[in-house]
C-alpha atoms as a PDB file:
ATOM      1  CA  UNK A   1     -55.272  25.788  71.590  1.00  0.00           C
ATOM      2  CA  UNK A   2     -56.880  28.041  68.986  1.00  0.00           C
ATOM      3  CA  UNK A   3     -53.758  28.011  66.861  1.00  0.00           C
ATOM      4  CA  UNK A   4     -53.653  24.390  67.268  1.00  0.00           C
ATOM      5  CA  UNK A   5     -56.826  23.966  66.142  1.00  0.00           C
ATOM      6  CA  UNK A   6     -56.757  26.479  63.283  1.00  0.00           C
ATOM      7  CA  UNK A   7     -53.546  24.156  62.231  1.00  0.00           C
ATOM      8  CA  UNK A   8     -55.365  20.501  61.939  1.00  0.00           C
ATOM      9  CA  UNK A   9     -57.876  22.350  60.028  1.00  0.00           C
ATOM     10  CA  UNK A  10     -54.820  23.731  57.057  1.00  0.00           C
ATOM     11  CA  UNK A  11     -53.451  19.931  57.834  1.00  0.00           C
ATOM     12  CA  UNK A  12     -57.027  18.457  57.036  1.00  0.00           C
ATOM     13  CA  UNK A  13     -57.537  20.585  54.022  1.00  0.00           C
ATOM     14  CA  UNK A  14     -54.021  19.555  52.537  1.00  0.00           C
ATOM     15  CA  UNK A  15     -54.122  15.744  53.224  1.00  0.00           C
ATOM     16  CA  UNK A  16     -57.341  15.972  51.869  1.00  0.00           C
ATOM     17  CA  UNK A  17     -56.033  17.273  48.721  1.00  0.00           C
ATOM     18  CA  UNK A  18     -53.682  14.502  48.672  1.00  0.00           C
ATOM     19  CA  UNK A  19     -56.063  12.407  48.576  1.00  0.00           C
ATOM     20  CA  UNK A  20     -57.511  13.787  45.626  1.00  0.00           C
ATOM     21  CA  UNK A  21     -53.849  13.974  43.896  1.00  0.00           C
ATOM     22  CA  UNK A  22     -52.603  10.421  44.447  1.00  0.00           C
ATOM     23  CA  UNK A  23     -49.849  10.903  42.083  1.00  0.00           C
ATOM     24  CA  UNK A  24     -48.640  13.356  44.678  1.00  0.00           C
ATOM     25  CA  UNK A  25     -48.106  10.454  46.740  1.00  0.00           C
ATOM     26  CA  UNK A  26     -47.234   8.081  43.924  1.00  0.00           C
ATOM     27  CA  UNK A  27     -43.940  10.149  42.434  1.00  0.00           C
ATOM     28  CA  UNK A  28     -42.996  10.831  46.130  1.00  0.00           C
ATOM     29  CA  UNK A  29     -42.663   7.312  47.228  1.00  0.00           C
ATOM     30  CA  UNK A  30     -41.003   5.956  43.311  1.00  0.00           C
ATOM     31  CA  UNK A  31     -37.891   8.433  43.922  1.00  0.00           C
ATOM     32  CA  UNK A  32     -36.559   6.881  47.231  1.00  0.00           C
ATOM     33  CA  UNK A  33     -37.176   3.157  46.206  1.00  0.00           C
ATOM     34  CA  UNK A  34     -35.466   4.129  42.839  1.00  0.00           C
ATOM     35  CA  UNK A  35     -32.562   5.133  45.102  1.00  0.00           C
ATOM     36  CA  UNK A  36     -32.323   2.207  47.504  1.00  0.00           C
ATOM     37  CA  UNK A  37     -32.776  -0.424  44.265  1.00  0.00           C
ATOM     38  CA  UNK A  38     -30.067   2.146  42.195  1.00  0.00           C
ATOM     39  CA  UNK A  39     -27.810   2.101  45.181  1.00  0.00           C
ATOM     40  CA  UNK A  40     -28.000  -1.316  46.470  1.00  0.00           C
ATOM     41  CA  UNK A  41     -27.453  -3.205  43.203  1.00  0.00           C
ATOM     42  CA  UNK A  42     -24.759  -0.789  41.972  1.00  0.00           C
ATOM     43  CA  UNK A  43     -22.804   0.382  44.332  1.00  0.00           C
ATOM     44  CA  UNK A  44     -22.892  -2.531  46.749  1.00  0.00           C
ATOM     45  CA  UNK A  45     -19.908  -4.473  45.620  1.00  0.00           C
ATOM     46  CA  UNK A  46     -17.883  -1.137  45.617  1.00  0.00           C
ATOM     47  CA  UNK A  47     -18.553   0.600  48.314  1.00  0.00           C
ATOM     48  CA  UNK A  48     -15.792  -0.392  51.555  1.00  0.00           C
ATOM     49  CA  UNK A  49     -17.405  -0.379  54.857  1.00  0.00           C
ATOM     50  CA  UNK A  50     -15.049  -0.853  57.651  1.00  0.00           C
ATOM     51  CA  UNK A  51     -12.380  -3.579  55.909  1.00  0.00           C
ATOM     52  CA  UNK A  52     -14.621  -4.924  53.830  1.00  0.00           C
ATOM     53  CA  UNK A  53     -16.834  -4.914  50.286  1.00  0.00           C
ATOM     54  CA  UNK A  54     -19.360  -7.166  51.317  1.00  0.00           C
ATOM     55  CA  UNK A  55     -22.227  -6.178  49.172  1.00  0.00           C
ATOM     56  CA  UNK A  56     -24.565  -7.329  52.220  1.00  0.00           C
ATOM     57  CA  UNK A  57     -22.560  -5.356  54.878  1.00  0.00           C
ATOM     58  CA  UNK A  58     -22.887  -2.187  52.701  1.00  0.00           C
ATOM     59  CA  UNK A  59     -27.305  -2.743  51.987  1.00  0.00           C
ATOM     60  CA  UNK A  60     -26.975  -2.214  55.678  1.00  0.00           C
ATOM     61  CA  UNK A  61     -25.130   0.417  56.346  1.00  0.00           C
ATOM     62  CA  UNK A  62     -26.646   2.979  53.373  1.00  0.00           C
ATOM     63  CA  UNK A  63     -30.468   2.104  54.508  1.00  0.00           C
ATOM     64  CA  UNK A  64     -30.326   4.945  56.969  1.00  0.00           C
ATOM     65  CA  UNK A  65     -28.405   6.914  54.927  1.00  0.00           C
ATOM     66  CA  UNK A  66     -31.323   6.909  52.076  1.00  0.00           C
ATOM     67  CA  UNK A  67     -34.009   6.818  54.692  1.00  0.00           C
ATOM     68  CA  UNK A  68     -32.783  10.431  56.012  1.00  0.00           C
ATOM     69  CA  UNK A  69     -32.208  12.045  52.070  1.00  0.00           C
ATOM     70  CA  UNK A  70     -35.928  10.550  51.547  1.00  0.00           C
ATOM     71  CA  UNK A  71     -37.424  12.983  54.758  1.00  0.00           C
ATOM     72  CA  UNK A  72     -35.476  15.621  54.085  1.00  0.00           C
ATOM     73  CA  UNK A  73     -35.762  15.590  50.473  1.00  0.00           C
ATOM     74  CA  UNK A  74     -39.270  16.145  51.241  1.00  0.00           C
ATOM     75  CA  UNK A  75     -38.295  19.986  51.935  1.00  0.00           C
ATOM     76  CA  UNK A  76     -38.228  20.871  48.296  1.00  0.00           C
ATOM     77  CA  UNK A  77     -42.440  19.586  47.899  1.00  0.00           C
ATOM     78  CA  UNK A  78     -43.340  21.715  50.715  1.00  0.00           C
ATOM     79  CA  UNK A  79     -41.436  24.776  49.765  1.00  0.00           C
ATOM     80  CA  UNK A  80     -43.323  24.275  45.965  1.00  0.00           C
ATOM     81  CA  UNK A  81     -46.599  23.424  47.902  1.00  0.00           C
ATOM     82  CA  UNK A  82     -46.344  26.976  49.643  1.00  0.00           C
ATOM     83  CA  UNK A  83     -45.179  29.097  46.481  1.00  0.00           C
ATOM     84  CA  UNK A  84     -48.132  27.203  44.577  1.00  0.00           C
ATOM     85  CA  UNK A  85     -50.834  28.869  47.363  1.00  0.00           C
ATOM     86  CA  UNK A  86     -48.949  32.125  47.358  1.00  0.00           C
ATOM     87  CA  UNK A  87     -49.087  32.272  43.781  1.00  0.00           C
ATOM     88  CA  UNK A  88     -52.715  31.286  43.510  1.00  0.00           C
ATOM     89  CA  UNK A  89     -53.705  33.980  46.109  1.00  0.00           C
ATOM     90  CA  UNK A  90     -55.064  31.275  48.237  1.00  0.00           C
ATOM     91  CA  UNK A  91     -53.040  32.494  51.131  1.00  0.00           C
ATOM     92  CA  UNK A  92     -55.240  35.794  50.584  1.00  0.00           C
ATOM     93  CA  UNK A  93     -58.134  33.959  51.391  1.00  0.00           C
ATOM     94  CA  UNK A  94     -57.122  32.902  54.361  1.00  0.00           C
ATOM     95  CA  UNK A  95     -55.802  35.723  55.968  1.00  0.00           C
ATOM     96  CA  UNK A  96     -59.537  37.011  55.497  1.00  0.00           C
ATOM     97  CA  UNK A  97     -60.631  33.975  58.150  1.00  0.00           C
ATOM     98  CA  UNK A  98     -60.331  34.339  61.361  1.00  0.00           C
ATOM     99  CA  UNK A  99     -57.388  32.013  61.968  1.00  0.00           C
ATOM    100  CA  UNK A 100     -54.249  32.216  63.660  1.00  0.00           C
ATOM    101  CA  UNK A 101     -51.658  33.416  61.201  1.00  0.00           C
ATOM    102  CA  UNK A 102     -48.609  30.803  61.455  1.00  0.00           C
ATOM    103  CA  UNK A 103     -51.990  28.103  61.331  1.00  0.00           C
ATOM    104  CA  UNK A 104     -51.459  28.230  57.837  1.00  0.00           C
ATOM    105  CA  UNK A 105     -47.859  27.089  57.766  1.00  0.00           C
ATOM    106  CA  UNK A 106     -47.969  25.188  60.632  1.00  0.00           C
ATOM    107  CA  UNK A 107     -50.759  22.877  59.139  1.00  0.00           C
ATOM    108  CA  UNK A 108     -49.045  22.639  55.853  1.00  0.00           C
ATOM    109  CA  UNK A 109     -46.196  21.340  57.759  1.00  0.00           C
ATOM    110  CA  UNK A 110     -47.899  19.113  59.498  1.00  0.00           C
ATOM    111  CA  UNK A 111     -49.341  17.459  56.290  1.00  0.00           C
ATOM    112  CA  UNK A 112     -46.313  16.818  54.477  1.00  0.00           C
ATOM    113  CA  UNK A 113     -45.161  14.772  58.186  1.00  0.00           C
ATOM    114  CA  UNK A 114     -48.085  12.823  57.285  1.00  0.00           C
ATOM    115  CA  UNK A 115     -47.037  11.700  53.486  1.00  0.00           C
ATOM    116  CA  UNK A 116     -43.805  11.744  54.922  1.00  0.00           C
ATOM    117  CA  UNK A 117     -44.489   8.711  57.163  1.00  0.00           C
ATOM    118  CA  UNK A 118     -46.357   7.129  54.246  1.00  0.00           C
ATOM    119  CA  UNK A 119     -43.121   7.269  52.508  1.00  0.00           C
ATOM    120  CA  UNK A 120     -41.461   6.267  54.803  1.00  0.00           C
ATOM    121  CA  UNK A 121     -43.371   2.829  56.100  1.00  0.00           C
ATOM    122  CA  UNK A 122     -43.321   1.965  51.920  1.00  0.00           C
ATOM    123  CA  UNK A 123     -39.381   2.670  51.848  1.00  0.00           C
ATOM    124  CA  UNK A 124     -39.006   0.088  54.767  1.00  0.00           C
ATOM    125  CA  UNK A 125     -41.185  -2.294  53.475  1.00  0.00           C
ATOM    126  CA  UNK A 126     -39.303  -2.535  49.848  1.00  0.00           C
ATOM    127  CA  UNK A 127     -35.742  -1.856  51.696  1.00  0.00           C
ATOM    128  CA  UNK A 128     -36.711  -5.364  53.801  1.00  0.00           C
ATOM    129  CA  UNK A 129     -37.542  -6.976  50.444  1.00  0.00           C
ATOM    130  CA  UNK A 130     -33.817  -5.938  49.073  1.00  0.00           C
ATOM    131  CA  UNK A 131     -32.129  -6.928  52.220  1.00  0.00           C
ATOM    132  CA  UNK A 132     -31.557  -4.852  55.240  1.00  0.00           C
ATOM    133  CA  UNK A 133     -31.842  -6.371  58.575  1.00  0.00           C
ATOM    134  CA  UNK A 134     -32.090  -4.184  61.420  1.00  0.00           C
ATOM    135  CA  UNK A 135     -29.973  -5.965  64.053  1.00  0.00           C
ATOM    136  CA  UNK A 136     -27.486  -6.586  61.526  1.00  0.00           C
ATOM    137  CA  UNK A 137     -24.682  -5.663  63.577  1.00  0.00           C
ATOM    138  CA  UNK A 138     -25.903  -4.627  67.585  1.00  0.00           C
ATOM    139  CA  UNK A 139     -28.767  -6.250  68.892  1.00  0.00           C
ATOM    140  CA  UNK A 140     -32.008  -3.940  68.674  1.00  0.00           C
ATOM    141  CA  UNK A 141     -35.599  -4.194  69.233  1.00  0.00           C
ATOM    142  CA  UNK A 142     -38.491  -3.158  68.210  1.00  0.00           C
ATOM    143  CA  UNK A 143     -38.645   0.364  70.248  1.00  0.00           C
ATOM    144  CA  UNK A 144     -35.206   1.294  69.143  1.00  0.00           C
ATOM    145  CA  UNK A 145     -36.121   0.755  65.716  1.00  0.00           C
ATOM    146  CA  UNK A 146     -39.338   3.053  66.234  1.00  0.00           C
ATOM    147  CA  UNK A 147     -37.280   5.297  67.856  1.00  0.00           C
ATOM    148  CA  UNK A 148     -34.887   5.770  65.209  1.00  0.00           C
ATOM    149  CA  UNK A 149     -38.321   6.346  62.566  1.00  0.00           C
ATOM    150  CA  UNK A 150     -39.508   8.778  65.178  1.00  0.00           C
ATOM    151  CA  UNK A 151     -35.837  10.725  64.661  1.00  0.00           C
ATOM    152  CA  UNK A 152     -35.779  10.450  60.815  1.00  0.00           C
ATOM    153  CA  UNK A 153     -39.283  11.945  61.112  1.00  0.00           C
ATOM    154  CA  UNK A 154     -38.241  15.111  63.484  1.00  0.00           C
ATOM    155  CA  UNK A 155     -35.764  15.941  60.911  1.00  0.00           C
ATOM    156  CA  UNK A 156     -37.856  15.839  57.825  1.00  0.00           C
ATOM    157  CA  UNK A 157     -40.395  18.222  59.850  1.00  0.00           C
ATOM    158  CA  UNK A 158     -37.275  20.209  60.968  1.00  0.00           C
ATOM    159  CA  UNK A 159     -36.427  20.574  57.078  1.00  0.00           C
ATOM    160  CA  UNK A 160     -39.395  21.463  56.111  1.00  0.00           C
ATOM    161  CA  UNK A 161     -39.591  24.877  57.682  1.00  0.00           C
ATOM    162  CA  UNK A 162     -36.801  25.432  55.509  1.00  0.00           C
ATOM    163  CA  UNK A 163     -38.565  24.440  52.832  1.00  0.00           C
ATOM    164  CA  UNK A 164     -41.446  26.643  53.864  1.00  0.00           C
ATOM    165  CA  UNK A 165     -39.046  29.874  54.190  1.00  0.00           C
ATOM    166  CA  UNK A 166     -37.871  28.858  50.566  1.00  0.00           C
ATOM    167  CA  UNK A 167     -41.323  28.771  49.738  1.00  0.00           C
ATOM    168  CA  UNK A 168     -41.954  32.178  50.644  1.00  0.00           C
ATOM    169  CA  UNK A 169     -38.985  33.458  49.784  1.00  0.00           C
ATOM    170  CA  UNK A 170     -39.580  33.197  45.725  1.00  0.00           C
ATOM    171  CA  UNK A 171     -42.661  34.244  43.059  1.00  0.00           C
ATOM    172  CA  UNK A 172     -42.896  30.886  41.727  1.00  0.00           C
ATOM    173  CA  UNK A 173     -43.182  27.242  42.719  1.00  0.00           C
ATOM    174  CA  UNK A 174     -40.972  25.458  39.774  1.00  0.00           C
ATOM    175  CA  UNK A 175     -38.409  28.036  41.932  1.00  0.00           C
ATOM    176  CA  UNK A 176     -39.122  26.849  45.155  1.00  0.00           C
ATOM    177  CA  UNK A 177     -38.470  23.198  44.108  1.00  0.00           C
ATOM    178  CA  UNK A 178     -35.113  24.487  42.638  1.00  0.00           C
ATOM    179  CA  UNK A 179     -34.314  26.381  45.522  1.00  0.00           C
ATOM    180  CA  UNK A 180     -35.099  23.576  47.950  1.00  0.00           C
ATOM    181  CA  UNK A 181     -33.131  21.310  46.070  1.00  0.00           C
ATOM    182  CA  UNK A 182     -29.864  22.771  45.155  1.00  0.00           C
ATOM    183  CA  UNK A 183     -28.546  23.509  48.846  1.00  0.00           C
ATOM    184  CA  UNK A 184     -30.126  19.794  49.189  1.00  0.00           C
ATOM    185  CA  UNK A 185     -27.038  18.121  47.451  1.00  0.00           C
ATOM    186  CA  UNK A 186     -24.152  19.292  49.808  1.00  0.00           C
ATOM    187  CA  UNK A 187     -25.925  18.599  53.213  1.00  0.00           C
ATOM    188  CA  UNK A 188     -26.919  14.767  52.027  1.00  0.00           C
ATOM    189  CA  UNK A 189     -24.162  13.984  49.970  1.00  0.00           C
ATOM    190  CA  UNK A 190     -21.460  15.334  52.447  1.00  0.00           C
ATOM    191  CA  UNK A 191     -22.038  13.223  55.091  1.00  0.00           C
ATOM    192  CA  UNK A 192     -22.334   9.828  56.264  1.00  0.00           C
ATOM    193  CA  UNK A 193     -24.940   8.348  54.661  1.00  0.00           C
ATOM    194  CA  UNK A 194     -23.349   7.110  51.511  1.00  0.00           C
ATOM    195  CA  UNK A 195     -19.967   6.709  52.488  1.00  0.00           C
ATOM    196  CA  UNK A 196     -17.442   6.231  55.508  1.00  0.00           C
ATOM    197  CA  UNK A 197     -16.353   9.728  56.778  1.00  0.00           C
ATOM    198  CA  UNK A 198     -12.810   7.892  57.734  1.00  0.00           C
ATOM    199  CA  UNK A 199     -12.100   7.607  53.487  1.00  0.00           C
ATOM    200  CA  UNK A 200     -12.473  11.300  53.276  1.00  0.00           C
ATOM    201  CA  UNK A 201     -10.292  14.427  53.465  1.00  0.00           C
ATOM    202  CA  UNK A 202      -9.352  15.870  57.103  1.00  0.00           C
ATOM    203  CA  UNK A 203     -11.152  19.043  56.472  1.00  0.00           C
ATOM    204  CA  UNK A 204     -13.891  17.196  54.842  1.00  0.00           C
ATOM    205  CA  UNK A 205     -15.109  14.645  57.418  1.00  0.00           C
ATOM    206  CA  UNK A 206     -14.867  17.000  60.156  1.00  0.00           C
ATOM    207  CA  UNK A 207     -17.725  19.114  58.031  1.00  0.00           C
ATOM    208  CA  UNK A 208     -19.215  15.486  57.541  1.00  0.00           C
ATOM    209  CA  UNK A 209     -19.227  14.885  61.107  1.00  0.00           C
ATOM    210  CA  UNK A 210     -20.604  17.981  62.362  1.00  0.00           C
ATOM    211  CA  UNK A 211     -23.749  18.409  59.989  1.00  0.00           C
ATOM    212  CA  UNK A 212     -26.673  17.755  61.025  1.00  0.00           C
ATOM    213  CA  UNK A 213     -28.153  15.477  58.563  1.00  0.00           C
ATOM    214  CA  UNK A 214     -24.940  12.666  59.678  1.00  0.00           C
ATOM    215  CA  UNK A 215     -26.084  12.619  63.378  1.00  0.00           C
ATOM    216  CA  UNK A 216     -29.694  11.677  62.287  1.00  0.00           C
ATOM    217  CA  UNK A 217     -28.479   8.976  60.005  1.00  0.00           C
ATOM    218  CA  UNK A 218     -25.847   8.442  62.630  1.00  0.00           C
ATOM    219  CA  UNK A 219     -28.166   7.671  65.223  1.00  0.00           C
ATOM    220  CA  UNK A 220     -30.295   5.681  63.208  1.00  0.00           C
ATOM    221  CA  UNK A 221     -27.680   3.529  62.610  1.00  0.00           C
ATOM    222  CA  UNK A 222     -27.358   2.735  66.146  1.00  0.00           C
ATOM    223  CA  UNK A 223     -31.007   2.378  66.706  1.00  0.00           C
ATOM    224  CA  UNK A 224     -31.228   0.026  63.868  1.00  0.00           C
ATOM    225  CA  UNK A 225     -28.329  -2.233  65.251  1.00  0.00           C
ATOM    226  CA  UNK A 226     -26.566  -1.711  61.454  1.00  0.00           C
ATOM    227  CA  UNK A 227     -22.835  -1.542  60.603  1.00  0.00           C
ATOM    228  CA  UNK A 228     -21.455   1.912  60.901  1.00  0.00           C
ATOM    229  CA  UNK A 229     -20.432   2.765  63.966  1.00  0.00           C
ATOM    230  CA  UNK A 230     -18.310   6.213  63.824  1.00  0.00           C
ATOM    231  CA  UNK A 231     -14.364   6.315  64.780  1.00  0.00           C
ATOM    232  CA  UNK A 232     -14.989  10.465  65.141  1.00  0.00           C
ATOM    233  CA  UNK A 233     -14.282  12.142  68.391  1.00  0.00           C
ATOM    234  CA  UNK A 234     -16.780  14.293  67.250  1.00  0.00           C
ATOM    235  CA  UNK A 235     -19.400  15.421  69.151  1.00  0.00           C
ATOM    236  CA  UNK A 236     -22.146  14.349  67.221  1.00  0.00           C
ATOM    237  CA  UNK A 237     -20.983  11.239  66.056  1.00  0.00           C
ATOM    238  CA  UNK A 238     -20.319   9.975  69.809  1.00  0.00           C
ATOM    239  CA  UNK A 239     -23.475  11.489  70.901  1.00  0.00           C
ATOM    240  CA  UNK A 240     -25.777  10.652  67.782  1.00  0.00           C
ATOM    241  CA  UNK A 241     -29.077  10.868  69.321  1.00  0.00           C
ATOM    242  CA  UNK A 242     -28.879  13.643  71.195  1.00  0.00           C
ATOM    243  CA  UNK A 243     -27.151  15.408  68.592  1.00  0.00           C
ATOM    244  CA  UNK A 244     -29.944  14.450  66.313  1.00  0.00           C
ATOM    245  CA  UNK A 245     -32.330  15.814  69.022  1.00  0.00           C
ATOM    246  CA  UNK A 246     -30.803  19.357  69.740  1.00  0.00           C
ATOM    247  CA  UNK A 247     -30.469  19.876  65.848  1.00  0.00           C
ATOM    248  CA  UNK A 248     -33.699  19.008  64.824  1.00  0.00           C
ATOM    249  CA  UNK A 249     -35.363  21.491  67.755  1.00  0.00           C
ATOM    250  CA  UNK A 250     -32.904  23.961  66.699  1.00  0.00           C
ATOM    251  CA  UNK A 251     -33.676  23.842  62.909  1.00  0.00           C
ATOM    252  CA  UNK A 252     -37.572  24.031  64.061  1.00  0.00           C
ATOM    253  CA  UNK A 253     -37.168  26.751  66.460  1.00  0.00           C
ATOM    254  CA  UNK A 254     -35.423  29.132  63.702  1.00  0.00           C
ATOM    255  CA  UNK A 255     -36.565  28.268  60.546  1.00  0.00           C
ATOM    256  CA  UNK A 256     -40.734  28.240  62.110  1.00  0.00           C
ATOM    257  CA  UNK A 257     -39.587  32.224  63.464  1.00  0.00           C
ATOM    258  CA  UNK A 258     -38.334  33.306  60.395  1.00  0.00           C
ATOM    259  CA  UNK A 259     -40.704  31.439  58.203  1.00  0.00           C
ATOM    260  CA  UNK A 260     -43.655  32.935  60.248  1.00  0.00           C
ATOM    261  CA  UNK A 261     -42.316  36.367  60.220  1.00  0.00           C
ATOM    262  CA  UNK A 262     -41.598  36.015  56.220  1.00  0.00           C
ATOM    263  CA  UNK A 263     -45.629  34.970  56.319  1.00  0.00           C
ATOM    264  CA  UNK A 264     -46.552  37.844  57.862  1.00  0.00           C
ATOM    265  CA  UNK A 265     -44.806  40.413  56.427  1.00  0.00           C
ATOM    266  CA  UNK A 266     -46.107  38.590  52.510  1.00  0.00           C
ATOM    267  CA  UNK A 267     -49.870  38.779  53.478  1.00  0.00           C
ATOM    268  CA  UNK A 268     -49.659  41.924  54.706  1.00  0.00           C
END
């Protein structure tokens, strides 16, 4: 409870400064809706979903697809966020309180969830403006649609403890923001979210299949009643939601050790 509380406190402090940095906020929300106007208009007439071009069939399908790259593209402003205080010695200061030491990451992390969300419930709005539907395909309802939000959510906090072992892991934050974003790429692009996993290579889609990042967006697309649905035997493509589940605890459960331990063993 201590360590909880010690962790609202960092959260407080960092929202706070949010707050105070609205641009923050601002240039995090203008990338994704620059993506979901870029990709819509441009590649909707191209892209072939299923046996078929339609322009409409494709806003669907990609809207979980860019609503996953948006949370976990998130990772690389947390890792930067956590080389900035390291660099500034403001991590020094607080290992002088007396505060639980993975409070500081912990509450950090919890923050960026927060302007995550923000992002998030803006994304939706404009990506109902452009067109998507949930229900396009499958009925839905309301509390698989939250649902699928709550997923996209546990896997942008999930890829942020990466982003907060990157963070640690170099001297400075335009680093960490390189660093976060490089290994970025392959995991988003490589997947389902942009494309149909049946157009590509054996030895590709079964990568596709199996990464994490394609059973969120996977499982979104189920939630959200959109066009999609895999043809994999894959395990996490018949079992998207679990899948999404089990890998976003993992990726919590490792990346929080080691990124704690890294903590400690930099402010000592």
């Amino acid at each position: 409870m201590s360590s909880m509380a010690d962790s609202l406190v960092i959260a407080r402090r960092n929202l706070i400064r949010m707050t105070r940095i609205p641009e923050m906020l601002l240039f995090g929300v203008i990338q994704p809706v620059m993506f979901v106007v870029l990709f819509t208009y441009v590649f909707g007439g191209s892209m072939q979903i299923g046996n078929t071009t339609d322009p409409t069939v494709y806003k669907n399908f990609l809207m979980a697809g860019i609503f996953a790259q948006t949370v976990t593209f998130a990772t690389a402003g947390a890792g930067a966020g956590i080389a900035d205080d390291m660099h500034k010695g403001l991590i020094d200061r607080f290992r002088s309180l007396p505060m639980a030491r993975g409070a500081v990451l912990t509450g950090r992390t919890l923050a960026d969830l927060v302007q995550t969300a923000i992002t998030l419930l803006v994304l939706a709005i404009v990506a109902l403006i452009v067109g998507w539907r949930p229900g396009s395909t499958e009925p839905t309802n309301a509390g698989k649609v939250l649902a699928g939000f709550g997923l996209l959510l546990l896997l942008g906090y999930a890829f942020t403890w990466i982003g907060a072992l990157i963070g640690l892991s170099v001297r400075t934050p335009e680093a960490a923001t390189s660093g976060g974003l490089i290994w970025l790429f392959p995991v988003t692009f490589i997947s389902n979210a942009f494309v149909d996993t049946s157009q590509m290579t054996p030895w590709l889609r079964t990568i596709a299949d199996w990464n994490p990042f394609s059973a969120t967006v996977q499982a979104c697309r189920e939630l959200f009643g959109n066009p999609g649905v895999s043809t994999s035997h894959a395990w996490p493509m018949q079992h998207s939601v679990w899948a999404s589940i089990i890998y976003s605890v993992l990726i919590v459960a490792v990346f929080r050790t080691l990124a704690v331990r890294k903590y400690r063993r930099a402010a000592s």
